[in-house]
N, C-alpha and C. Protein backbone atom coordinates (compact mmCIF):
# COMPACT_ATOMS: atom_id res chain seq x y z
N UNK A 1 96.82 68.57 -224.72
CA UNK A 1 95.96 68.88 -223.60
C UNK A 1 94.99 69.97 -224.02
N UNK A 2 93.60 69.63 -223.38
CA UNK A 2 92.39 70.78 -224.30
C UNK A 2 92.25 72.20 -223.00
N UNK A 3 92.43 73.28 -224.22
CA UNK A 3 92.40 74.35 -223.39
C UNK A 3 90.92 74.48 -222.22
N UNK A 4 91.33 75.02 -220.60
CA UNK A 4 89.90 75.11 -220.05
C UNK A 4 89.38 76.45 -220.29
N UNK A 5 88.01 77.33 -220.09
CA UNK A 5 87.59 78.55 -220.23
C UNK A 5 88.21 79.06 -218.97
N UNK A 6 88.58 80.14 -218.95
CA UNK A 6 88.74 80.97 -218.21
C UNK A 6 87.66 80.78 -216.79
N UNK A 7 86.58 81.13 -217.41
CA UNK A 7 85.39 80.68 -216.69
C UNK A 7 85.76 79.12 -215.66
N UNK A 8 85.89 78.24 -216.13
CA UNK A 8 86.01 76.93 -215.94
C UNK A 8 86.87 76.93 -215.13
N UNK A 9 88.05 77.43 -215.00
CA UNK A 9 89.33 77.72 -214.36
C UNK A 9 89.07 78.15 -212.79
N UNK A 10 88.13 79.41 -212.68
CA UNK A 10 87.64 79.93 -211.80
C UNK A 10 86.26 79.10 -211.02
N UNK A 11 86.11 78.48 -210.95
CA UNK A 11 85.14 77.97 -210.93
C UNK A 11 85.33 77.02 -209.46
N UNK A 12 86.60 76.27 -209.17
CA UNK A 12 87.52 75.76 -207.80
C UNK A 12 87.46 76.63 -207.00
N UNK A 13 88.38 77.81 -207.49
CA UNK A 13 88.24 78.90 -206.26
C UNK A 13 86.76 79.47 -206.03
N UNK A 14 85.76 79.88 -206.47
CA UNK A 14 84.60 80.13 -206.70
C UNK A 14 83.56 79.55 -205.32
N UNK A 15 83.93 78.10 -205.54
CA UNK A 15 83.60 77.41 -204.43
C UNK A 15 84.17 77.30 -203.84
N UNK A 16 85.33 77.47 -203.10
CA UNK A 16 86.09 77.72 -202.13
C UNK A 16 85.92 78.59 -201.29
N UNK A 17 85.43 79.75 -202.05
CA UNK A 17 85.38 80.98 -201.44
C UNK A 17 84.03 81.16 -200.91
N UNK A 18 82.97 80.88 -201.75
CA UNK A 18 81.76 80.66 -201.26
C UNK A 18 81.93 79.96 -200.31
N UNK A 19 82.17 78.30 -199.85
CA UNK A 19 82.45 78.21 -198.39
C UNK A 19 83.00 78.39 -197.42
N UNK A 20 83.94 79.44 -198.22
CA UNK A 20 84.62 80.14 -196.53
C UNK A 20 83.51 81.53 -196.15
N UNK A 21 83.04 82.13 -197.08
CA UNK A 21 82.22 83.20 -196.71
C UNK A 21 81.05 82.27 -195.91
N UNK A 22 80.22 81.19 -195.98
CA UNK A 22 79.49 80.51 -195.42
C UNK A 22 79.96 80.38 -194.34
N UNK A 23 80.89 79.76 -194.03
CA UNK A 23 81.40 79.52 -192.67
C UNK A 23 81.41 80.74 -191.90
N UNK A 24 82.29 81.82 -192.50
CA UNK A 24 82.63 83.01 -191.92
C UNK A 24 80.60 83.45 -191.53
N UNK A 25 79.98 83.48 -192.13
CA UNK A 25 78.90 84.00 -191.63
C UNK A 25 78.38 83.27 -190.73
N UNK A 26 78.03 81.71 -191.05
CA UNK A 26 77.69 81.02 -189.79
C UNK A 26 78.25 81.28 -187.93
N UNK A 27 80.05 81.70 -187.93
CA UNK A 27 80.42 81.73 -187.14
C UNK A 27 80.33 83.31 -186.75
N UNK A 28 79.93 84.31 -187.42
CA UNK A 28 79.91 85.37 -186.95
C UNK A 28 78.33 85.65 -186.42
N UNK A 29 77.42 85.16 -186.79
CA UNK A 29 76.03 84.81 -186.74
C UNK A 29 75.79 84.51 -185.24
N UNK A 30 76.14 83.79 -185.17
CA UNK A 30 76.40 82.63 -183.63
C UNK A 30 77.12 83.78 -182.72
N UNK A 31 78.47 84.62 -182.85
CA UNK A 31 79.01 84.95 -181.82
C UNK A 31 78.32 86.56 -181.71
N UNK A 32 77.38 86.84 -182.80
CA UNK A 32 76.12 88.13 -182.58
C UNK A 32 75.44 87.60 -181.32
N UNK A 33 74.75 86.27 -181.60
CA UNK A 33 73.99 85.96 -181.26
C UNK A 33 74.63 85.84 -179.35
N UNK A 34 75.72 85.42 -179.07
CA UNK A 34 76.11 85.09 -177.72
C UNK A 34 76.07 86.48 -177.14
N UNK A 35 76.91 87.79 -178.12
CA UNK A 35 77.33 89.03 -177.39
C UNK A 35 75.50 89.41 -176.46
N UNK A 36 74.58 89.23 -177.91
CA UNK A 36 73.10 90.12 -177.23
C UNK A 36 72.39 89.13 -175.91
N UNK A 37 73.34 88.17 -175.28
CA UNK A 37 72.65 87.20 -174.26
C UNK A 37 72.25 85.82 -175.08
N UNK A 38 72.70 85.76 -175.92
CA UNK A 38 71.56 84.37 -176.79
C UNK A 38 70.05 83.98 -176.86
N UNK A 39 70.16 83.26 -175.74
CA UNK A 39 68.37 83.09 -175.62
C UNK A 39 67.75 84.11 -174.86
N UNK A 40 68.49 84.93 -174.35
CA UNK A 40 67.49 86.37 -173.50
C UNK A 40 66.84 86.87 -174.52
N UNK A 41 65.66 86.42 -173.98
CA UNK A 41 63.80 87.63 -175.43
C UNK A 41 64.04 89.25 -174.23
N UNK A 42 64.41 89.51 -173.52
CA UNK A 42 64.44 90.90 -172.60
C UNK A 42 65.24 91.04 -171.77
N UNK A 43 65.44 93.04 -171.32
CA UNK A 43 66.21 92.63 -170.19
C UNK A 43 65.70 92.46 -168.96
N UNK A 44 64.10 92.19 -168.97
CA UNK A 44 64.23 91.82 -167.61
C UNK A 44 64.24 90.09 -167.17
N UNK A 45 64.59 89.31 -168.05
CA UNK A 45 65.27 88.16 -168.04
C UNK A 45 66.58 87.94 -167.65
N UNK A 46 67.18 89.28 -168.64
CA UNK A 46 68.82 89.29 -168.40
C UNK A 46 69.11 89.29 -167.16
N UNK A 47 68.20 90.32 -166.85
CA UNK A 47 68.63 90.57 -164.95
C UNK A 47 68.36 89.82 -163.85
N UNK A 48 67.00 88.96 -164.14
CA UNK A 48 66.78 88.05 -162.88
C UNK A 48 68.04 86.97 -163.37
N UNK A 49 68.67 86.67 -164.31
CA UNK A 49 69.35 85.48 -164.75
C UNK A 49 70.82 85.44 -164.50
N UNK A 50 70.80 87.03 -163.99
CA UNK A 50 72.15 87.54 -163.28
C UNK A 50 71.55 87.80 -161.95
N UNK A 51 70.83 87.41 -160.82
CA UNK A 51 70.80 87.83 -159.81
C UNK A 51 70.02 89.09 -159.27
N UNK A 52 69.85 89.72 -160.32
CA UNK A 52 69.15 90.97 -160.28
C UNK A 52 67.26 91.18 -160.27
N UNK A 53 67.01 92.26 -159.72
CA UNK A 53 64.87 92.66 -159.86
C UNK A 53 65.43 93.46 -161.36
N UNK A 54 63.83 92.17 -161.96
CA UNK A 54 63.28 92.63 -162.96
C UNK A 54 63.34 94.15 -163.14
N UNK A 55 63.18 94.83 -162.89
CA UNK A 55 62.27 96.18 -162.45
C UNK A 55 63.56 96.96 -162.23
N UNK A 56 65.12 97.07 -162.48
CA UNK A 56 65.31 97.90 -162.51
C UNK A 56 65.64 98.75 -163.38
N UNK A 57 65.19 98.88 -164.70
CA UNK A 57 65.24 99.77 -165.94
C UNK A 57 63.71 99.77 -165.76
N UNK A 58 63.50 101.03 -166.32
CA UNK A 58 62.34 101.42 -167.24
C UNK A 58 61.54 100.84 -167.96
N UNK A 59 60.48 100.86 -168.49
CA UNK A 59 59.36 99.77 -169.37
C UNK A 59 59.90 100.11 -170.77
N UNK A 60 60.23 101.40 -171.01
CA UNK A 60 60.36 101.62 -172.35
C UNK A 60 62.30 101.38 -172.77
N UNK A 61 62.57 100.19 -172.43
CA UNK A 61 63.78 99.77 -172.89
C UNK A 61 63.65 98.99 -174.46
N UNK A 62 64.47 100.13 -175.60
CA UNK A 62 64.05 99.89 -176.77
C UNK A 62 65.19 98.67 -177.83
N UNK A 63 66.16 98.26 -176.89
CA UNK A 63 67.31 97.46 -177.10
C UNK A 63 68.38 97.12 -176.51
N UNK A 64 68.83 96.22 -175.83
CA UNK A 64 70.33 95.77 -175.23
C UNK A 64 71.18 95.19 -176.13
N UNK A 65 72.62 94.94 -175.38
CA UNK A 65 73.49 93.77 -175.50
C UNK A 65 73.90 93.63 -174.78
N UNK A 66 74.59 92.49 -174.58
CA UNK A 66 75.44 91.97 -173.41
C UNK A 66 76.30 91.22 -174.06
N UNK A 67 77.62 91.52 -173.66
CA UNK A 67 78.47 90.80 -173.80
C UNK A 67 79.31 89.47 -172.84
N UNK A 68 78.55 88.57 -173.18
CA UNK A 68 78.91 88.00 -171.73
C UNK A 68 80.39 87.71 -171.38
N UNK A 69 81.34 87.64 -172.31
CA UNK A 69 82.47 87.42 -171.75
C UNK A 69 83.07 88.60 -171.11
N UNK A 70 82.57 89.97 -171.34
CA UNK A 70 83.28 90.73 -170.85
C UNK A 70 82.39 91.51 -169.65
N UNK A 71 80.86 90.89 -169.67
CA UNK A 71 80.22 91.19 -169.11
C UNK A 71 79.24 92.88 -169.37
N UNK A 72 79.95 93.31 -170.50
CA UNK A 72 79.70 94.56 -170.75
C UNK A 72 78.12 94.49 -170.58
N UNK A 73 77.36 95.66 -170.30
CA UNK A 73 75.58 95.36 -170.92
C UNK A 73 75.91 96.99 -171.28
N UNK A 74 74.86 97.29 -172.42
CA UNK A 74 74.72 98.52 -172.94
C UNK A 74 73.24 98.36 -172.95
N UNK A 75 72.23 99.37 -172.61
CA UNK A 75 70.79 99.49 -172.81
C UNK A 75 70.42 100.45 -173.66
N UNK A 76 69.51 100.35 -174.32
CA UNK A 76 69.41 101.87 -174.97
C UNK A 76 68.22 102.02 -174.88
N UNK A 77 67.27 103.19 -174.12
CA UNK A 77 65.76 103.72 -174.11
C UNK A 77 65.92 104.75 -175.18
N UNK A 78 64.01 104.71 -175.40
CA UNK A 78 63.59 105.16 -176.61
C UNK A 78 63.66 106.70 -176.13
N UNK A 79 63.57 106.92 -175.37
CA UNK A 79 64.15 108.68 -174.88
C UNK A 79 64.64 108.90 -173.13
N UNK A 80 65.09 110.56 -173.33
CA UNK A 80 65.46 110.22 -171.57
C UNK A 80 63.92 110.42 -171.06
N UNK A 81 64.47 109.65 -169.71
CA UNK A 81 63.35 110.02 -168.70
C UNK A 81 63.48 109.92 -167.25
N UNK A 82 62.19 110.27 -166.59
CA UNK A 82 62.36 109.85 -165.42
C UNK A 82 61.82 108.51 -164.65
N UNK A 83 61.78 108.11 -163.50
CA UNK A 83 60.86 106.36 -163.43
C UNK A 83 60.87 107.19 -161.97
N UNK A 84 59.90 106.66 -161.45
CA UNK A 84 59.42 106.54 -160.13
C UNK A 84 59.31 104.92 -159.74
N UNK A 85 60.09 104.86 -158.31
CA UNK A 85 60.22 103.94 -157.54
C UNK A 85 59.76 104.29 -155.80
N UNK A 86 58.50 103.76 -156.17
CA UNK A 86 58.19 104.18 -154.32
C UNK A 86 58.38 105.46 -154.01
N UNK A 87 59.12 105.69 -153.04
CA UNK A 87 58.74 107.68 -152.78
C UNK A 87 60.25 107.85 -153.22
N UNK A 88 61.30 107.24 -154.12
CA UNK A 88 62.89 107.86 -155.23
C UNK A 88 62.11 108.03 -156.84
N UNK A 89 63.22 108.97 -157.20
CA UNK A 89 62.97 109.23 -158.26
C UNK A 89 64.36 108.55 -159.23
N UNK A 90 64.01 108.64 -160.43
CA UNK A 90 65.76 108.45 -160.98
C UNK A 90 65.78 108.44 -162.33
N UNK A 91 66.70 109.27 -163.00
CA UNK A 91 66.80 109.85 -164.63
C UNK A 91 67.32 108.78 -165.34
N UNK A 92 67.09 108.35 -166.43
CA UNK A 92 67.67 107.68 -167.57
C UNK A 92 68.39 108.65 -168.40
N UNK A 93 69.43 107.90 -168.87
CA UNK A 93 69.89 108.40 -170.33
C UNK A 93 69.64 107.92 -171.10
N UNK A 94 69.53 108.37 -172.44
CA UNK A 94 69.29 106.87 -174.00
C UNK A 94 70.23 106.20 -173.86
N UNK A 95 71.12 106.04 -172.89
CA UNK A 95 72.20 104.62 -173.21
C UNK A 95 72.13 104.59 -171.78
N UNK A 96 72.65 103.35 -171.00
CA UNK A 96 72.83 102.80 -169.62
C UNK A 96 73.65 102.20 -169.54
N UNK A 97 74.88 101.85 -169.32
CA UNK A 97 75.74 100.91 -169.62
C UNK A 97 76.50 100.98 -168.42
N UNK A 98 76.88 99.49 -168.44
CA UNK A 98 77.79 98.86 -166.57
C UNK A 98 78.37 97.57 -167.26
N UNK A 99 78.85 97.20 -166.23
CA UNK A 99 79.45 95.89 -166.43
C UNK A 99 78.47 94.79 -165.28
N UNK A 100 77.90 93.95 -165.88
CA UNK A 100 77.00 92.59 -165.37
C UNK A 100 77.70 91.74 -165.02
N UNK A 101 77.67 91.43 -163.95
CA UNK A 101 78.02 89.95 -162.97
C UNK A 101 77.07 89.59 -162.21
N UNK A 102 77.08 88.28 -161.98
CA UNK A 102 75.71 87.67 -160.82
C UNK A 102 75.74 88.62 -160.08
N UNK A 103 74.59 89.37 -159.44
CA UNK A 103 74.45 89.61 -158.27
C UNK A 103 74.95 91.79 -158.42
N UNK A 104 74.80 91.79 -159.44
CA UNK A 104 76.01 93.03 -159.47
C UNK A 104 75.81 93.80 -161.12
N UNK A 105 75.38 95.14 -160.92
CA UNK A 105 76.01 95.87 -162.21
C UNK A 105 76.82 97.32 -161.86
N UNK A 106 78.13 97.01 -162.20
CA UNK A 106 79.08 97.81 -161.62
C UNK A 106 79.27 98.98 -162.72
N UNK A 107 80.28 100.06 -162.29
CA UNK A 107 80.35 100.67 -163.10
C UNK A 107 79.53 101.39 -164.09
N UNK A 108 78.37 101.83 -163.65
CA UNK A 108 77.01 101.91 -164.71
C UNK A 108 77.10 104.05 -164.61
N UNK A 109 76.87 104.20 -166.25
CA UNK A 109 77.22 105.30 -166.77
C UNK A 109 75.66 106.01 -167.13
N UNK A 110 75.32 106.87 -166.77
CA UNK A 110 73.78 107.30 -168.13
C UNK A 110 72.78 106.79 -167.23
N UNK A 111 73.05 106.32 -165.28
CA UNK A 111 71.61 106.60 -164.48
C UNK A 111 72.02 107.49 -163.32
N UNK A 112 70.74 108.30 -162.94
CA UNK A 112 71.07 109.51 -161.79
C UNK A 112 69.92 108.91 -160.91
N UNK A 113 69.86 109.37 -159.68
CA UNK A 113 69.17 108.72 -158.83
C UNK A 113 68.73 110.36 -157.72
N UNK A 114 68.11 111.00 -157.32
CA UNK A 114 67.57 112.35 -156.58
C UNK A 114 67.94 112.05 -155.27
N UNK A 115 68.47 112.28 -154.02
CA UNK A 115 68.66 112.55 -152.92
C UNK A 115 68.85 113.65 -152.23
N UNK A 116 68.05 114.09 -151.64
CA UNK A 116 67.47 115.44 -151.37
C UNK A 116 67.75 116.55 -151.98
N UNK A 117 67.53 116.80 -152.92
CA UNK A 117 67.11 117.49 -154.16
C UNK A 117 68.60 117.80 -154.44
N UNK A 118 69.10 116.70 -154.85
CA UNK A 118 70.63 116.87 -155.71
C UNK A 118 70.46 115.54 -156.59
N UNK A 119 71.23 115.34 -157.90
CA UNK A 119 71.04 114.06 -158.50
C UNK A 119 72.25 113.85 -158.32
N UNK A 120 72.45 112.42 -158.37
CA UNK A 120 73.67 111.60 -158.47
C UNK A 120 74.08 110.59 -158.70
N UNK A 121 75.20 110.43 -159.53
CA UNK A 121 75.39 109.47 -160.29
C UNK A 121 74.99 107.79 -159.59
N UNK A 122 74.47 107.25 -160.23
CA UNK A 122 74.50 105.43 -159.98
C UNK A 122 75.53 104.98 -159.96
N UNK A 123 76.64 104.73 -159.69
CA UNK A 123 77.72 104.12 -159.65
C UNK A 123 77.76 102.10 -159.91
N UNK A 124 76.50 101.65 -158.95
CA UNK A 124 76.95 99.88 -158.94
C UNK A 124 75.60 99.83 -158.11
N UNK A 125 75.15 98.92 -158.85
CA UNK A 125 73.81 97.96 -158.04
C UNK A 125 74.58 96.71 -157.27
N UNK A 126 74.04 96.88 -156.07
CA UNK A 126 75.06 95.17 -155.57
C UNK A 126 73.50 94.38 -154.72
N UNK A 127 73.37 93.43 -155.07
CA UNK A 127 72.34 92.15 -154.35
C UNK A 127 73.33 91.23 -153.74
N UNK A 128 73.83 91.39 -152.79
CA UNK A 128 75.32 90.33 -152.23
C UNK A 128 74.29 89.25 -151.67
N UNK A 129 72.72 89.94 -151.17
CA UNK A 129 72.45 88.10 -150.71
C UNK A 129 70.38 88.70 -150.37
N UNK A 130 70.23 87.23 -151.96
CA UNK A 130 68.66 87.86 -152.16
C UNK A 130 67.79 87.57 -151.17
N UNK A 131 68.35 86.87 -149.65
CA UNK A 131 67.37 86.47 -149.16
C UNK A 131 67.20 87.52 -147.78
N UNK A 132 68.29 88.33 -147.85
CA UNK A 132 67.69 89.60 -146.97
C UNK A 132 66.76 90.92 -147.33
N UNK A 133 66.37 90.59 -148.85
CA UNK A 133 65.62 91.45 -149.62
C UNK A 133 65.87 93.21 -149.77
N UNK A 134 67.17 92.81 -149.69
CA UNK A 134 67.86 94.61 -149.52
C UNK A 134 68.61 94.16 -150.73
N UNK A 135 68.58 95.70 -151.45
CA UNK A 135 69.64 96.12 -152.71
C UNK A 135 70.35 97.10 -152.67
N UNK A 136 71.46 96.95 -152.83
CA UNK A 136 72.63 98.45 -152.44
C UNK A 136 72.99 99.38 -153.52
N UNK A 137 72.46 100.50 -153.54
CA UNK A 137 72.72 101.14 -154.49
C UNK A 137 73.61 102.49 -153.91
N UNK A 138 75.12 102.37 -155.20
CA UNK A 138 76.24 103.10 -154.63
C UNK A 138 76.05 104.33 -155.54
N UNK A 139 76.10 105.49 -154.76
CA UNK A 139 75.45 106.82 -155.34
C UNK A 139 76.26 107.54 -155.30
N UNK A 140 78.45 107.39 -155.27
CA UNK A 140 78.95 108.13 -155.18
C UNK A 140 79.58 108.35 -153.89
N UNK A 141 78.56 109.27 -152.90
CA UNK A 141 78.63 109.55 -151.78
C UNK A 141 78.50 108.51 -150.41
N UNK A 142 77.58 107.68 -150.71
CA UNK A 142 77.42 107.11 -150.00
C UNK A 142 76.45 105.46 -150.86
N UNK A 143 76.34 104.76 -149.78
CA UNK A 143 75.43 103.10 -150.07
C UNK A 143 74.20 103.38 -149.92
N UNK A 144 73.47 103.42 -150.81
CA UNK A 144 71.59 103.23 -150.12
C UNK A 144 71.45 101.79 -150.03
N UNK A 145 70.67 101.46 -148.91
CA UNK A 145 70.22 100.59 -148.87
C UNK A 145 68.53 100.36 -149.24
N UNK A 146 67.74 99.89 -149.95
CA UNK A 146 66.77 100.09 -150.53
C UNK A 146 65.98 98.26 -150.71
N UNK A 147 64.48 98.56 -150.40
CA UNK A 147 64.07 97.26 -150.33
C UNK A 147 63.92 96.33 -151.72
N UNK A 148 64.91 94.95 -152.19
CA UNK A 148 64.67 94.48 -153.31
C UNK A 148 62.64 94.86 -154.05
N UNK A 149 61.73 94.14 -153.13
CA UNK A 149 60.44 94.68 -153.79
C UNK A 149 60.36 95.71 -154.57
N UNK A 150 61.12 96.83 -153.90
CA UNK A 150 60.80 98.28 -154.90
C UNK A 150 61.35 97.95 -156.13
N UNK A 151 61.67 96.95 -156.63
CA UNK A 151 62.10 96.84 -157.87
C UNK A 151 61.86 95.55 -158.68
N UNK A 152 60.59 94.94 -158.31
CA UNK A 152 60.15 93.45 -158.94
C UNK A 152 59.40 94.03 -160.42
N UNK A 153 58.95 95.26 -160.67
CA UNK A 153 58.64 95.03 -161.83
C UNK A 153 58.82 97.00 -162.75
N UNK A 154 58.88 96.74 -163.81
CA UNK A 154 59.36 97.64 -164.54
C UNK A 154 58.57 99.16 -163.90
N UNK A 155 59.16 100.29 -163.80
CA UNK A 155 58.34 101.54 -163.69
C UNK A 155 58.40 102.06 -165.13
N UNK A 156 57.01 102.73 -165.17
CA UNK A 156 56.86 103.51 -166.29
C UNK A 156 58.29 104.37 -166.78
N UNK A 157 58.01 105.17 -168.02
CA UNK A 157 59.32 106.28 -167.99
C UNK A 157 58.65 107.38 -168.17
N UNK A 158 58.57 108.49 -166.88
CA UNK A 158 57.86 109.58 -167.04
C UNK A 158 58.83 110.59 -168.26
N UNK A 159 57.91 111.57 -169.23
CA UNK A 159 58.30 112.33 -170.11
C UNK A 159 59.77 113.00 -168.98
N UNK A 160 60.67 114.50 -169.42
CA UNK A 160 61.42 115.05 -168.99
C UNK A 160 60.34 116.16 -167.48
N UNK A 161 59.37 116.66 -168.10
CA UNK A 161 58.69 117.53 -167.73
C UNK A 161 57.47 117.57 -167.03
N UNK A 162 57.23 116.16 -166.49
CA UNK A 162 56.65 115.38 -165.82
C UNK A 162 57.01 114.75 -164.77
N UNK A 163 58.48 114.48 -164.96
CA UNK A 163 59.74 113.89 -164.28
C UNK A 163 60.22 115.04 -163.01
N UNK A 164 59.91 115.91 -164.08
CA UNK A 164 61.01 117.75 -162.86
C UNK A 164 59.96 117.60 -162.10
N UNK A 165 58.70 117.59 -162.83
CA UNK A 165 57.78 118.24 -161.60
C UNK A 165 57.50 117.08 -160.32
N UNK A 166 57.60 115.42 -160.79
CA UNK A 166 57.21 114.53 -160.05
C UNK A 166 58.61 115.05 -158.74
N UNK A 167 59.42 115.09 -159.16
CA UNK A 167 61.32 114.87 -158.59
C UNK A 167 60.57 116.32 -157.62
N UNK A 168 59.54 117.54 -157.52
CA UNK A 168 59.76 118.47 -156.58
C UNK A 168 58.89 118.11 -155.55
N UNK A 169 58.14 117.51 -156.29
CA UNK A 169 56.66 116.14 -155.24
C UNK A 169 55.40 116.90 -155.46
N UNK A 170 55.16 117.26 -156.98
CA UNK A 170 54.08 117.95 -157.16
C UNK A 170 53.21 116.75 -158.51
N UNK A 171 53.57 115.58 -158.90
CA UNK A 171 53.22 114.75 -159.38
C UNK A 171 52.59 114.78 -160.44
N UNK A 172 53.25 115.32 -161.57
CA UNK A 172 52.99 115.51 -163.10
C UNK A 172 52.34 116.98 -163.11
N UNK A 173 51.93 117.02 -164.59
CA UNK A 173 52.06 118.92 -164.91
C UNK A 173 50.10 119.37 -164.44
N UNK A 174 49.26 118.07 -163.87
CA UNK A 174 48.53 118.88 -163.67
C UNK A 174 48.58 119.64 -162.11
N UNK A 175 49.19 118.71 -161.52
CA UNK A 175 49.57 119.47 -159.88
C UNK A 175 50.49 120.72 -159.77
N UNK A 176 51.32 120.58 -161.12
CA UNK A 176 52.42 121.62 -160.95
C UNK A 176 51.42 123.06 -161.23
N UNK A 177 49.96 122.78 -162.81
CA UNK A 177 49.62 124.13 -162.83
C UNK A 177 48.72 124.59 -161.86
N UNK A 178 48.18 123.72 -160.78
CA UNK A 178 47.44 123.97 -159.94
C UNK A 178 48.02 124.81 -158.55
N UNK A 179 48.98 124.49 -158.48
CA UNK A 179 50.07 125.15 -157.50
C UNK A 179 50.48 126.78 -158.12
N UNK A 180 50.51 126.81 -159.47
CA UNK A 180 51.17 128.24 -159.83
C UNK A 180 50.18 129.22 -159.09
């Protein structure tokens, strides 16, 4: 019997292994692809596609995921800020994160919302029914009830210091130096 090379020997497993690493990437590829939403290009897709207004994050949202089986969503903005909605104000953190269900983001960590000059935590967005055009936002203390419209399309993200001064109702830093 003629000796094989060493080389030659290896050469079965070689390809073996190469198609399990193929596979292994194909299938890990695919389940990237499900955690970030799959076909969601944004989140304000994610959100009308769960029940939710476009419009309630910030314009400057610099990356999500979603996990849909567990429903997790994590957001991440390109800095903190503030957004103006109609005559509310409300702080971002660089991360936002809740748990997504139709109609619902519960549990949400990293948004504050101003009610008479105290902030407080966001607790759960609830839309239980889009055709009364009310959105419930749970602030801890109590339910706001708030009109879906105020939230059909993205608000800017005011700087930190633009934000304090909008949140006292003096509307960015040239009203604030005009007042000193």
């Amino acid at each position: 019997m003629a000796k094989m090379s060493p080389v030659a020997a290896l050469m079965p497993c070689i390809a073996r292994l190469s198609f399990l690493s193929l596979v292994f990437f194909v299938f890990f590829s695919s389940s990237l692809a499900d955690s970030s939403g799959g076909d969601v290009a944004s989140i304000q897709e994610l959100l009308r596609g769960h029940g939710l207004p476009a419009g309630l994050l910030p314009k400057s949202v610099e990356s999500f995921v979603h996990d849909s089986s567990s429903g997790l969503l994590e957001v991440r903005i390109d800095r903190p800020c503030y957004a103006r909605y109609d005559d509310g104000l409300a702080y971002f953190d660089r991360e936002v994160r809740g748990n997504l269900s139709y109609g619902a983001l519960r549990g949400v960590v990293g948004w504050s919302q101003e009610e008479l000059f105290l902030w407080l935590p966001v607790k759960g967005i609830v839309v239980t029914d889009p055709a009364s055009g009310v959105i419930l936002f749970d602030i801890g203390l109590a339910r706001k009830r708030l009109a879906l419209s105020t939230f059909e399309d993205p608000p800017d993200c005011l700087p930190e210091g633009e934000g304090a001064a909008a949140g006292l109702g003096l509307f960015g830093r040239r009203g604030y130096q005009q007042q000193r």
